[in-house]
Protein backbone atom coordinates (compact mmCIF):
# COMPACT_ATOMS: atom_id res chain seq x y z
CA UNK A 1 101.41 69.79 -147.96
CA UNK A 2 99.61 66.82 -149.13
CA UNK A 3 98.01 68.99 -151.94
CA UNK A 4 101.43 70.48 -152.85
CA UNK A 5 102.93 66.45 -153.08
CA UNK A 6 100.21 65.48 -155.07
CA UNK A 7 100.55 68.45 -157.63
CA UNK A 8 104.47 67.50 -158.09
CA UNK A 9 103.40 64.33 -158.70
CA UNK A 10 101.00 64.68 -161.84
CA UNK A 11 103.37 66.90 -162.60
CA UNK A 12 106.11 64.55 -162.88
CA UNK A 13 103.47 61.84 -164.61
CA UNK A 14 102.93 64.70 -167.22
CA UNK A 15 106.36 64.85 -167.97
CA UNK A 16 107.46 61.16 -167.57
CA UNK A 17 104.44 60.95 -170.56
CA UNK A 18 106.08 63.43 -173.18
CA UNK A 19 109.28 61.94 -172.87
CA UNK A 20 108.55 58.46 -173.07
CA UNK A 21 104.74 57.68 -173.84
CA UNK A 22 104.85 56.72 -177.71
CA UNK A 23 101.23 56.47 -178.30
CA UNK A 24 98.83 57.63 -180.52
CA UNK A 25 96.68 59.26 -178.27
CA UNK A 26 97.50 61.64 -175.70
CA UNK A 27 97.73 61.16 -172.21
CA UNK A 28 95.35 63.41 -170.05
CA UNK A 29 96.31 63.41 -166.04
CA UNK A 30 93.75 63.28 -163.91
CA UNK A 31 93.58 66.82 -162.80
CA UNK A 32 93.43 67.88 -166.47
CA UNK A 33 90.25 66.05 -167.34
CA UNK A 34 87.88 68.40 -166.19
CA UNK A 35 89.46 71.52 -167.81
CA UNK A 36 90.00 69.82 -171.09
CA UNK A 37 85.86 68.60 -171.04
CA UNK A 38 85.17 72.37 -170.63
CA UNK A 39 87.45 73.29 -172.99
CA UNK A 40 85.75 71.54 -175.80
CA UNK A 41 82.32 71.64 -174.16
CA UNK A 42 82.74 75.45 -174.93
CA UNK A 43 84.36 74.92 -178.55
CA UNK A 44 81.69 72.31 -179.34
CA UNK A 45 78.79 75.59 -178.59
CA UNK A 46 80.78 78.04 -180.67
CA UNK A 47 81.39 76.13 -183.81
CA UNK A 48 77.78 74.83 -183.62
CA UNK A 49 76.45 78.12 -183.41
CA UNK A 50 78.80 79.53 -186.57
CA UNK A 51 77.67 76.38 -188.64
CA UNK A 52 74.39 77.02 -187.83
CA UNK A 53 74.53 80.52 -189.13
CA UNK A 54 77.55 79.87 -192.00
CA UNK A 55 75.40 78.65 -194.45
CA UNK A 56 73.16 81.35 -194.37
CA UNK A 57 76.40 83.35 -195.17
CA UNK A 58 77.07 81.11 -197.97
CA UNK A 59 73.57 82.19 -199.57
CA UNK A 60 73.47 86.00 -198.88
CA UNK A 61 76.97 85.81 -200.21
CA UNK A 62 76.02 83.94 -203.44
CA UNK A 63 73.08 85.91 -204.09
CA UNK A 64 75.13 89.10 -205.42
CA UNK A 65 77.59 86.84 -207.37
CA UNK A 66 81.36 86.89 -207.32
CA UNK A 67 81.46 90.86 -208.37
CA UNK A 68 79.82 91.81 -205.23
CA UNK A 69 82.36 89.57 -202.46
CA UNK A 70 85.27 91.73 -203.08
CA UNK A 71 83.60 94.73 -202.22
CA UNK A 72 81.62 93.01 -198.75
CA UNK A 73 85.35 91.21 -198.31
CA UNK A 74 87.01 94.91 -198.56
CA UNK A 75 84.17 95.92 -195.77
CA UNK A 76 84.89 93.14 -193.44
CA UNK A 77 88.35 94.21 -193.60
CA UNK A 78 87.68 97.53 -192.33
CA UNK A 79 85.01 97.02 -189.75
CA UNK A 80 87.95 94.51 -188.36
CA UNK A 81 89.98 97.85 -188.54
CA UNK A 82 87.61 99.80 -185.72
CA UNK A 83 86.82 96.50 -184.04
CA UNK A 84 90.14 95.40 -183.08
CA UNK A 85 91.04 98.54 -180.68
CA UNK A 86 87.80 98.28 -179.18
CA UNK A 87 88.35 94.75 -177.79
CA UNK A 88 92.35 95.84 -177.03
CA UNK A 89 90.42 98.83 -174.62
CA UNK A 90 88.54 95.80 -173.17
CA UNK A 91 90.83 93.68 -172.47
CA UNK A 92 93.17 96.03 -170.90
CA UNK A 93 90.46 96.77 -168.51
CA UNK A 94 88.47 93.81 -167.94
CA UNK A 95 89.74 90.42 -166.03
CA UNK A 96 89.47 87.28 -168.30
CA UNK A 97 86.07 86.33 -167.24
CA UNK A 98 84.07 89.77 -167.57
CA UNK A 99 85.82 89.98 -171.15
CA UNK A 100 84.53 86.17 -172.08
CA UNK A 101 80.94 87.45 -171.49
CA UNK A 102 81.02 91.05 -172.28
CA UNK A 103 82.13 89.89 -175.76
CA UNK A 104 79.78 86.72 -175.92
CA UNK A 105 76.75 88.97 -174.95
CA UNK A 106 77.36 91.03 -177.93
CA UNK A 107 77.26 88.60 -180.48
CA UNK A 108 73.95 87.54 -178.94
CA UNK A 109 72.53 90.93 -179.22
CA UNK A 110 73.72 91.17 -182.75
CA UNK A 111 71.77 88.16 -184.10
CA UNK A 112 68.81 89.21 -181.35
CA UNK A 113 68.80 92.29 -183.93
CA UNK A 114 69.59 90.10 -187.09
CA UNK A 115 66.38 87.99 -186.64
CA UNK A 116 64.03 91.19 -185.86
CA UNK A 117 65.40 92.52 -190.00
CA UNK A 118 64.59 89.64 -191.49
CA UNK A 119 61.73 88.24 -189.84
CA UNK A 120 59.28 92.42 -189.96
CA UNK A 121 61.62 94.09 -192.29
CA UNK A 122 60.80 95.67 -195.58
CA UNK A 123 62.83 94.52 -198.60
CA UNK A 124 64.82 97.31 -198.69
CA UNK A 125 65.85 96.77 -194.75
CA UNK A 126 66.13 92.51 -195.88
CA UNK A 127 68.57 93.63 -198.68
CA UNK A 128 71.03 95.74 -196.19
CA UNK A 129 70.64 93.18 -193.52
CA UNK A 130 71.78 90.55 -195.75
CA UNK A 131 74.78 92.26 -196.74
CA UNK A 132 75.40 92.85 -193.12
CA UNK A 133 74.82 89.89 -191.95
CA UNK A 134 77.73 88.66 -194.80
CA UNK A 135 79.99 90.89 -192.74
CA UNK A 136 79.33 90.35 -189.26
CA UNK A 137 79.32 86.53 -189.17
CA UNK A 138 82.81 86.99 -191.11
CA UNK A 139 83.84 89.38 -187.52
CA UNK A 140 81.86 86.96 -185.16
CA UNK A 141 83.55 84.04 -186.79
CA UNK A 142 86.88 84.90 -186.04
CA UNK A 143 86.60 87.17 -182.48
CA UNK A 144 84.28 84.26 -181.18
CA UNK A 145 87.18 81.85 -181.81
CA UNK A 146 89.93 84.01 -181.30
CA UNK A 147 88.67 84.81 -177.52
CA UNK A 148 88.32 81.10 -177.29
CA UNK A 149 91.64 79.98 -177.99
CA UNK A 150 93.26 83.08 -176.47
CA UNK A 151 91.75 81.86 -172.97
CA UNK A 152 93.07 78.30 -173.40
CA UNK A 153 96.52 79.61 -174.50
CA UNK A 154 96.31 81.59 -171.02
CA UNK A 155 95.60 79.02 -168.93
CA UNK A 156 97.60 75.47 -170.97
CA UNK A 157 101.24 75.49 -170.90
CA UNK A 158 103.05 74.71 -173.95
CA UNK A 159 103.28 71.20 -173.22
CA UNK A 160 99.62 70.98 -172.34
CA UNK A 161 98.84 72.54 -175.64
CA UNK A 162 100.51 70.12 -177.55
CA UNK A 163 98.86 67.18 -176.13
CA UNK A 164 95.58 68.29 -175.42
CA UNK A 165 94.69 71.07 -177.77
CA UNK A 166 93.91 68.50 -181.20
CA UNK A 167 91.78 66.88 -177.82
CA UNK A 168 89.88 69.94 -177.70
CA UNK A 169 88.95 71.15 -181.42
CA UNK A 170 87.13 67.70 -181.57
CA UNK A 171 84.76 69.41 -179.47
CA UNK A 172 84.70 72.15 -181.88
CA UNK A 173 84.57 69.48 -184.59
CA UNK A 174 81.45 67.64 -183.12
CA UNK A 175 79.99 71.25 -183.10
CA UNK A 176 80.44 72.07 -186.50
CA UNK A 177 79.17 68.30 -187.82
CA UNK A 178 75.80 68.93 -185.45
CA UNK A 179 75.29 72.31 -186.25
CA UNK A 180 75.81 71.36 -190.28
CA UNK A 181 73.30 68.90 -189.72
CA UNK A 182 70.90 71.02 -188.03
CA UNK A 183 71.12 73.02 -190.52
CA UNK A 184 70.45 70.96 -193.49
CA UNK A 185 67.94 69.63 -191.60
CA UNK A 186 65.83 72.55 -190.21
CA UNK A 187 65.70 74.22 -193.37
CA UNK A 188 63.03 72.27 -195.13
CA UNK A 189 61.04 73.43 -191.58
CA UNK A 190 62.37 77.00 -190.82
CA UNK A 191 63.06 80.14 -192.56
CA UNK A 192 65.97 81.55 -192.42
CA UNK A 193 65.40 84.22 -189.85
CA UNK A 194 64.45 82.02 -187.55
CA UNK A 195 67.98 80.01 -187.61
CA UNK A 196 69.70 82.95 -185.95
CA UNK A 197 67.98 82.60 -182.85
CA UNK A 198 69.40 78.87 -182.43
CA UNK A 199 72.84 80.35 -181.81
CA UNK A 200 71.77 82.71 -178.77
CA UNK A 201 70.75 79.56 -176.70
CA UNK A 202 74.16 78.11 -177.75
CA UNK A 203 76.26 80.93 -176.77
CA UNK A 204 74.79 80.95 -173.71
CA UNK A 205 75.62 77.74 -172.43
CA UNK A 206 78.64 77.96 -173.72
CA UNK A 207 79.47 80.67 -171.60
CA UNK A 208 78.54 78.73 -168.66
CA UNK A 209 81.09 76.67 -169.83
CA UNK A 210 83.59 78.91 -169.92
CA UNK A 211 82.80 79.65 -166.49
CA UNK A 212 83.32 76.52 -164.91
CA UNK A 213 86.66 76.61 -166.83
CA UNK A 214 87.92 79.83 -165.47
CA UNK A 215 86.65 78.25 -161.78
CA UNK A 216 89.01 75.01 -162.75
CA UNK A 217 91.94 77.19 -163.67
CA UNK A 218 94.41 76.73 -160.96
CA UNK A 219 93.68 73.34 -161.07
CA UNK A 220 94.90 72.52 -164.77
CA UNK A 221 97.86 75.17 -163.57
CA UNK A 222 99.00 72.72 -160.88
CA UNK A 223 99.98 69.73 -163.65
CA UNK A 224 102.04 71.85 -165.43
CA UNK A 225 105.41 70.33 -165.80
CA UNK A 226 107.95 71.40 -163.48
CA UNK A 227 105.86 73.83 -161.77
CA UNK A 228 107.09 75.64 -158.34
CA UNK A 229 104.81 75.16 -155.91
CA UNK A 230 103.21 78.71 -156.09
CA UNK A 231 101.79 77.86 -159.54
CA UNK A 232 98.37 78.26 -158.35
CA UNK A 233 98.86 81.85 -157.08
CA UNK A 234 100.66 82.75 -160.24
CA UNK A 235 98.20 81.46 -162.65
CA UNK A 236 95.60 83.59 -160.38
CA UNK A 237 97.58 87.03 -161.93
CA UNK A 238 96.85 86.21 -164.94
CA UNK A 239 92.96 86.41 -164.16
CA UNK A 240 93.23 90.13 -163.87
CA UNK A 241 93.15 92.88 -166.89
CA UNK A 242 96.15 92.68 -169.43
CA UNK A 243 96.71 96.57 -169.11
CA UNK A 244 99.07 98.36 -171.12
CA UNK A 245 98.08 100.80 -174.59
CA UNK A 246 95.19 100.93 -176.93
CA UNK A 247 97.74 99.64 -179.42
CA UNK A 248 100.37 98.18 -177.79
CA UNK A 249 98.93 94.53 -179.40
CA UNK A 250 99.36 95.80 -182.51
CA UNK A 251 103.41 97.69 -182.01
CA UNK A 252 104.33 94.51 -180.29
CA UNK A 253 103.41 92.19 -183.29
CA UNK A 254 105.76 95.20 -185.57
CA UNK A 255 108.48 94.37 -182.85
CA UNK A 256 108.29 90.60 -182.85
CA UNK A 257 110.01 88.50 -185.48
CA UNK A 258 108.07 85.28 -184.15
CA UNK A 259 105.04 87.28 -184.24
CA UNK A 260 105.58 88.96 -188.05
CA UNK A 261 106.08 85.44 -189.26
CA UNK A 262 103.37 84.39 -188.16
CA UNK A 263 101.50 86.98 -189.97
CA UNK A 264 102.99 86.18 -193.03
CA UNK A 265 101.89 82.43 -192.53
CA UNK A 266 98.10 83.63 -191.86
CA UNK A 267 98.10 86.12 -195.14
CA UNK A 268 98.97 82.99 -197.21
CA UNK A 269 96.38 81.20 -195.54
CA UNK A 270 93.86 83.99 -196.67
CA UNK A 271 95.28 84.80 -200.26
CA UNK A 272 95.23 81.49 -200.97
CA UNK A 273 92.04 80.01 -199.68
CA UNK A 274 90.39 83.88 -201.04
CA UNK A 275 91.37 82.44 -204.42
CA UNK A 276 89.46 78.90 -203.84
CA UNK A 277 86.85 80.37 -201.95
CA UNK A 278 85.99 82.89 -205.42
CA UNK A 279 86.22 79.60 -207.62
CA UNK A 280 83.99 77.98 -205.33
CA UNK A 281 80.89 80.91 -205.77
CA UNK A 282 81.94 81.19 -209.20
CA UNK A 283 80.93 77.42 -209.70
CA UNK A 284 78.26 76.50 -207.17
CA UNK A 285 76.27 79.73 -208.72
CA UNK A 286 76.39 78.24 -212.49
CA UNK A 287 75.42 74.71 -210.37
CA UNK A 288 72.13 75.81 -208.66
CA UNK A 289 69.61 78.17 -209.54
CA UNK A 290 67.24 78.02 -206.07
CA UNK A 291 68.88 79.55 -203.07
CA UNK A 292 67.17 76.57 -200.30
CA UNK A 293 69.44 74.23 -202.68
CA UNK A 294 72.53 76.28 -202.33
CA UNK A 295 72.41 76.20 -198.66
CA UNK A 296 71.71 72.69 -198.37
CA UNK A 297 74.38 71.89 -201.00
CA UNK A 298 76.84 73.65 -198.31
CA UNK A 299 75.35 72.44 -195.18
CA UNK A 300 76.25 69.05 -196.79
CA UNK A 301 79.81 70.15 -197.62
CA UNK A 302 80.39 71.09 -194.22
CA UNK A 303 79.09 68.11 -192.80
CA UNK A 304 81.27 66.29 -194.90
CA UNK A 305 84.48 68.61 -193.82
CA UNK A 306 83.81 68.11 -190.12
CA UNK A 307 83.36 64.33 -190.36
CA UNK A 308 86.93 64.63 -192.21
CA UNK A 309 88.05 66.72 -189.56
CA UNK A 310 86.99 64.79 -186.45
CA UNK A 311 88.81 62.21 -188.15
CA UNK A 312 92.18 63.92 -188.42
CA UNK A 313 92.16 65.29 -185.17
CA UNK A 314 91.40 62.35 -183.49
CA UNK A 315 94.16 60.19 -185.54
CA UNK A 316 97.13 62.77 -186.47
CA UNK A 317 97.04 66.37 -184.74
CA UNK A 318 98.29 65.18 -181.39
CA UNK A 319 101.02 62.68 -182.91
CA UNK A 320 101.70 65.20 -185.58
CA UNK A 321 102.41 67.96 -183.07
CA UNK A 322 104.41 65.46 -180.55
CA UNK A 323 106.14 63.35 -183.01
CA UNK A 324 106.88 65.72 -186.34
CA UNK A 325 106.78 69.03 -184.88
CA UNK A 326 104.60 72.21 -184.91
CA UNK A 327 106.86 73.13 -188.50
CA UNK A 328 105.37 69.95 -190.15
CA UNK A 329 101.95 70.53 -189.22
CA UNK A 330 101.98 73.71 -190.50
CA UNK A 331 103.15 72.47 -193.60
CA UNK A 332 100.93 70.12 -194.54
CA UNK A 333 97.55 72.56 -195.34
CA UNK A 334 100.09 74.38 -198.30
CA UNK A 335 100.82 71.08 -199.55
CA UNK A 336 96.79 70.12 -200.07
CA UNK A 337 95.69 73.54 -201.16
CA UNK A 338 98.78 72.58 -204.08
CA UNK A 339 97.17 69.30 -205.08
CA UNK A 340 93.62 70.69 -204.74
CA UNK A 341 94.42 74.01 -207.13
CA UNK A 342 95.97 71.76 -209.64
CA UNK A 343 93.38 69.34 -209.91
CA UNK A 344 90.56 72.61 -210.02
CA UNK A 345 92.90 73.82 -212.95
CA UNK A 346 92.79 70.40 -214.95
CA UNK A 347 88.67 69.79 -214.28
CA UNK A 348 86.83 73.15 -212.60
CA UNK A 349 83.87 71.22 -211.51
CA UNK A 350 81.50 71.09 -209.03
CA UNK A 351 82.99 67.02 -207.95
CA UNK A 352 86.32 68.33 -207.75
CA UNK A 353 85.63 71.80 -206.19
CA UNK A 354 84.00 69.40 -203.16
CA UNK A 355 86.53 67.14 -203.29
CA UNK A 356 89.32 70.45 -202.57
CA UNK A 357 87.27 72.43 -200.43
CA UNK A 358 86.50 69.68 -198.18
CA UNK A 359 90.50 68.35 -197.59
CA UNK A 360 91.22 71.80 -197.26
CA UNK A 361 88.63 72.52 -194.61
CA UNK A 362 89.60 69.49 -192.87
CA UNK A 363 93.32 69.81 -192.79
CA UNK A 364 93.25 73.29 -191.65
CA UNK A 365 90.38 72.64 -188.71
CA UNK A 366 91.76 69.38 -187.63
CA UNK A 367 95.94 70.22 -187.93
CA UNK A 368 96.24 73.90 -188.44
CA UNK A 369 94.40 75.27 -186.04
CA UNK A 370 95.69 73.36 -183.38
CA UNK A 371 99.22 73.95 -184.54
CA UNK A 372 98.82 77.62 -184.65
CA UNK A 373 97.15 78.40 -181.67
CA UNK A 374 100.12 75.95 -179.54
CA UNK A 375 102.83 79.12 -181.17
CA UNK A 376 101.27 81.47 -179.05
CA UNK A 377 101.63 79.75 -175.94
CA UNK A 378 105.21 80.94 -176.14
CA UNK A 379 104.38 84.61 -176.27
CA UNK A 380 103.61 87.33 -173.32
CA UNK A 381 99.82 87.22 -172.09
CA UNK A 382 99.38 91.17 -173.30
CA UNK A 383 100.45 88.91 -176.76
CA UNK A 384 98.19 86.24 -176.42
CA UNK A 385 95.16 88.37 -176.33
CA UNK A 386 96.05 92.26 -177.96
CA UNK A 387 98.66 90.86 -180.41
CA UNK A 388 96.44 87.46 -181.44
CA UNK A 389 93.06 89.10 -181.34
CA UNK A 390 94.74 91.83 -184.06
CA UNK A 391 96.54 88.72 -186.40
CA UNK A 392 93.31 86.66 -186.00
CA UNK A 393 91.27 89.17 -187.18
CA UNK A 394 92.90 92.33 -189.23
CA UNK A 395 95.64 90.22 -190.77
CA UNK A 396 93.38 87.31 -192.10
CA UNK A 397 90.70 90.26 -193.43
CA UNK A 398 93.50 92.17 -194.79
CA UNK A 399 94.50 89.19 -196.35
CA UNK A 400 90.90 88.38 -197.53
CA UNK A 401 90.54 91.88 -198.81
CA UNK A 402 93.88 92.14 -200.76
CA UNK A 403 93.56 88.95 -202.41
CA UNK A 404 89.82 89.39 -203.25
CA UNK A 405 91.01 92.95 -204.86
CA UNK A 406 93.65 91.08 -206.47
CA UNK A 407 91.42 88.38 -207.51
CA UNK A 408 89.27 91.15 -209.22
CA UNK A 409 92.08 93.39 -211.16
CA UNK A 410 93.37 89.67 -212.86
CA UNK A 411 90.17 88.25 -213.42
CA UNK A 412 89.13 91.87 -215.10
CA UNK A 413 92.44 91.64 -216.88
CA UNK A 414 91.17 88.31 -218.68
CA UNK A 415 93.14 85.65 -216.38
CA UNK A 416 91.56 82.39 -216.33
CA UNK A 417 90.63 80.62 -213.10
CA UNK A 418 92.96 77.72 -214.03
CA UNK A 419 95.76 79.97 -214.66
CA UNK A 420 95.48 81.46 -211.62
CA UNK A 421 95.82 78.56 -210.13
CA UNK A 422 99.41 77.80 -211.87
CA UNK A 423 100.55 81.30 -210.85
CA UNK A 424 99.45 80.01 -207.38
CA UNK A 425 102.44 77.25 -206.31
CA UNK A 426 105.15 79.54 -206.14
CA UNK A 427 103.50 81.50 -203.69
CA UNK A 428 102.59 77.79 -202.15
CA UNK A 429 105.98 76.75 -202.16
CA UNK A 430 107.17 80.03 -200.13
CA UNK A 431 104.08 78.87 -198.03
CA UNK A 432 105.69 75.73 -196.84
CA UNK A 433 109.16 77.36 -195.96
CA UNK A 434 107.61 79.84 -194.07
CA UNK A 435 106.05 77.06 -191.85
CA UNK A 436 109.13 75.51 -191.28
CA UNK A 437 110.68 78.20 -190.25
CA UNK A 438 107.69 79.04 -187.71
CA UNK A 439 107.85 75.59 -186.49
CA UNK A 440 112.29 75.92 -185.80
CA UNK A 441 111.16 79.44 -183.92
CA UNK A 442 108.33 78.56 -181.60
CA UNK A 443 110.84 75.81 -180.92
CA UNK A 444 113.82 77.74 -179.84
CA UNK A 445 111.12 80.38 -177.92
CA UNK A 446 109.81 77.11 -176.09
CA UNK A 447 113.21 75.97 -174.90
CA UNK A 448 114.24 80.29 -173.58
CA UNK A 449 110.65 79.96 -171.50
CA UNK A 450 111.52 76.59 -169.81
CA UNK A 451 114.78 77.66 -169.16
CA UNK A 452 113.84 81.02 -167.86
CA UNK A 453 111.01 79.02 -165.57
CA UNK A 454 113.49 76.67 -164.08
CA UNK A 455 116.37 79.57 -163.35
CA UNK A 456 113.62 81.89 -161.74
CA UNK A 457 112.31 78.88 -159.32
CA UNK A 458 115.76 77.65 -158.73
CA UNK A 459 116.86 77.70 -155.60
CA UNK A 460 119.39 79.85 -153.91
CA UNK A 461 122.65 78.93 -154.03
């Protein structure tokens, strides 16, 4: 009884806070502490681990030029393809901590292998791993996050999200700024082979991590506003396997309005950033000739975006998210990829393509990210993981791969980079009004779900 009083309590703290607690940063009750330390204990090991490994991308990447990215984009796009029902078949089978591992333990393998091809292979077996490698940390990028945040929309409530989920991407941030350090660091020591193993140790205890988190669960479940008093038990179901069809994720993202816009948000994303992305290894390959300074000139630039970013989240993402709304935030990365695009088009160099890339890095880690993950904690749980896993991953590489063919058939045609850019900002400007119009919807699907909570705990009459 005493445990039941003291859950109703933090409960009611939690909600006396997002009513009437005006400050900059969030309030965290007591019980949520430990699950939101976790939380970004576990972020913090996967973005260090993809920093550490992202500018090695960077390099392979740049090494073929900008003819070859379409063509590794176009792959990417298709492995996603056969990926994506693989992980639906595990998730409808597996409960939420066998799939955190089973998937984890993969990527581990993966790199396990990576290392072996390019610290004995031949050239030949260097040159396909390379390209491989180009794709794979592309698919481990997003599934590694994707399973992150589709736990932690599982387990926070809406309300929790907003608050706490700008909270814990700085421990993804603080990640990303070690691991770009590392990196820029151990490469005047290291080959590049050798960097790949850093990220198995990482994963690992980042898994551990996760499994305190999943132990804590109930716990974090208990604060939830206006919770009956069986919370506990009920967040317990949603331990066990999703269920349902191969590709029910994927006919349930068809069916949903909310879940088709936000597929049209994340293909903006994509086309647009594909297009900076292109001017960025069309420029940094006329600015360096030696492949150690290319990776070091990136390792820098992310350092510099994650500094940015820690920043922003810190300072903005919670108030932006309490205060303006999930539709603002959403609004604002369209708005810098506009100024950045314009000022590429008036002076395309290598000051101003750091400048762009790094406030566009930085608003989308430290706002977007959090923004977008809080819509799907409005959504069913079969959603959260079949539906989300297929948008994070085959919708942003479709969107990769359409706008890198697209980027290839105007470019071919004699477009200019800076014209490109121009044609750009109507497509921005549809950008923003979709994200308004996101923000209105995960809104009014917010307001059905409390209401349905509060009628189905009522009680009887």
């Amino acid at each position: 009884m005493a445990h039941r009083i003291a859950s109703r309590t933090d409960a009611a703290a939690v909600t006396s806070s997002t009513t009437s607690d005006r400050r900059w940063w969030p309030k965290i009750q007591p019980r949520e502490r430990r699950c939101t330390a976790l939380a970004a204990s576990w972020f913090f090991c996967i973005l260090l681990s993809y920093f550490v490994i992202r500018p090695i991308r960077e390099t392979m990447g740049a090494q073929g030029g900008t003819k070859e990215l379409p063509h590794l984009f176009l792959v990417t796009f298709l492995v996603m393809l056969a990926a994506v029902p693989a992980y639906s078949a595990l998730v409808a089978r597996l409960p939420r901590r066998w799939l955190v591992r089973v998937v984890y333990h993969f990527f581990c393998a993966c790199l396990i292998l990576f290392w072996f091809s390019m610290q004995y292979g031949n050239a030949p077996v260097k040159f396909w791993a390379a390209r491989i490698f180009f794709v794979w940390v592309n698919v481990f990028g997003l599934f590694a996050t994707s399973v992150f945040w589709s736990v932690l929309t599982d387990i926070f409530s809406n309300e929790q999200a907003k608050r706490l989920f700008g909270l814990v991407a700085t421990g993804g941030t603080v990640g990303a700024i070690t691991g770009s350090l590392v990196t820029s660091v151990l490469t005047n020591y290291l080959s590049i082979g050798w960097l790949m193993l850093l990220p198995v140790v990482l994963l690992q205890i980042g898994l551990w991590c996760a499994w305190r988190l999943e132990r804590n669960a109930r716990i974090l479940a208990e604060t939830e506003p206006d919770a009956p008093p069986d919370r506990s038990a009920v967040a317990s179901t949603n331990e066990e396997p999703t269920g349902g069809g191969l590709w029910s994720g994927i006919t349930q993202v068809a069916r949903s309005p909310f879940l088709a816009t936000i597929c049209v948000y994340l293909f903006l994303v994509q086309a647009i950033g594909t297009q900076l992305y292109f001017q960025q290894a069309s420029i940094v390959a006329n600015a360096f000739d030696v492949n150690e300074q290319r990776t070091q000139w990136f390792a820098y630039l992310d350092l510099a975006t994650q500094l940015l970013t820690l920043a922003i989240q810190g300072a903005l993402a919670s108030v932006v998210l309490r205060r303006l709304g999930v539709g603002f935030a959403l609004a604002l990365l369209p708005v810098v990829y506009a100024i950045g695009l314009v000022a590429l088009a008036i002076d395309p160099t290598l000051l101003i393509l750091s400048i762009t890339m790094v406030a566009t890095r930085a608003t989308s880690y430290g706002i977007t990210v959090p923004s977008r993950e809080v819509l799907f904690t409005v959504v069913t749980r079969e959603q959260k993981y079949k539906s989300k896993s297929f948008i994070d991953t085959v919708v942003l590489r479709g969107g990769d791969a359409i706008a890198s063919q697209l980027y290839r058939a105007v470019t071919s045609a004699g477009v200019s980079l800076a014209r490109m850019n121009w044609y750009a900002l109507p497509i921005i400007l549809a950008w923003i009004a979709v994200s308004f119009g996101l923000g209105r919807f995960q809104q009014r699907l917010s307001t059905q779900q409390q209401n349905s909570t509060r009628n189905d705990h009522s009680p009887p009459q």
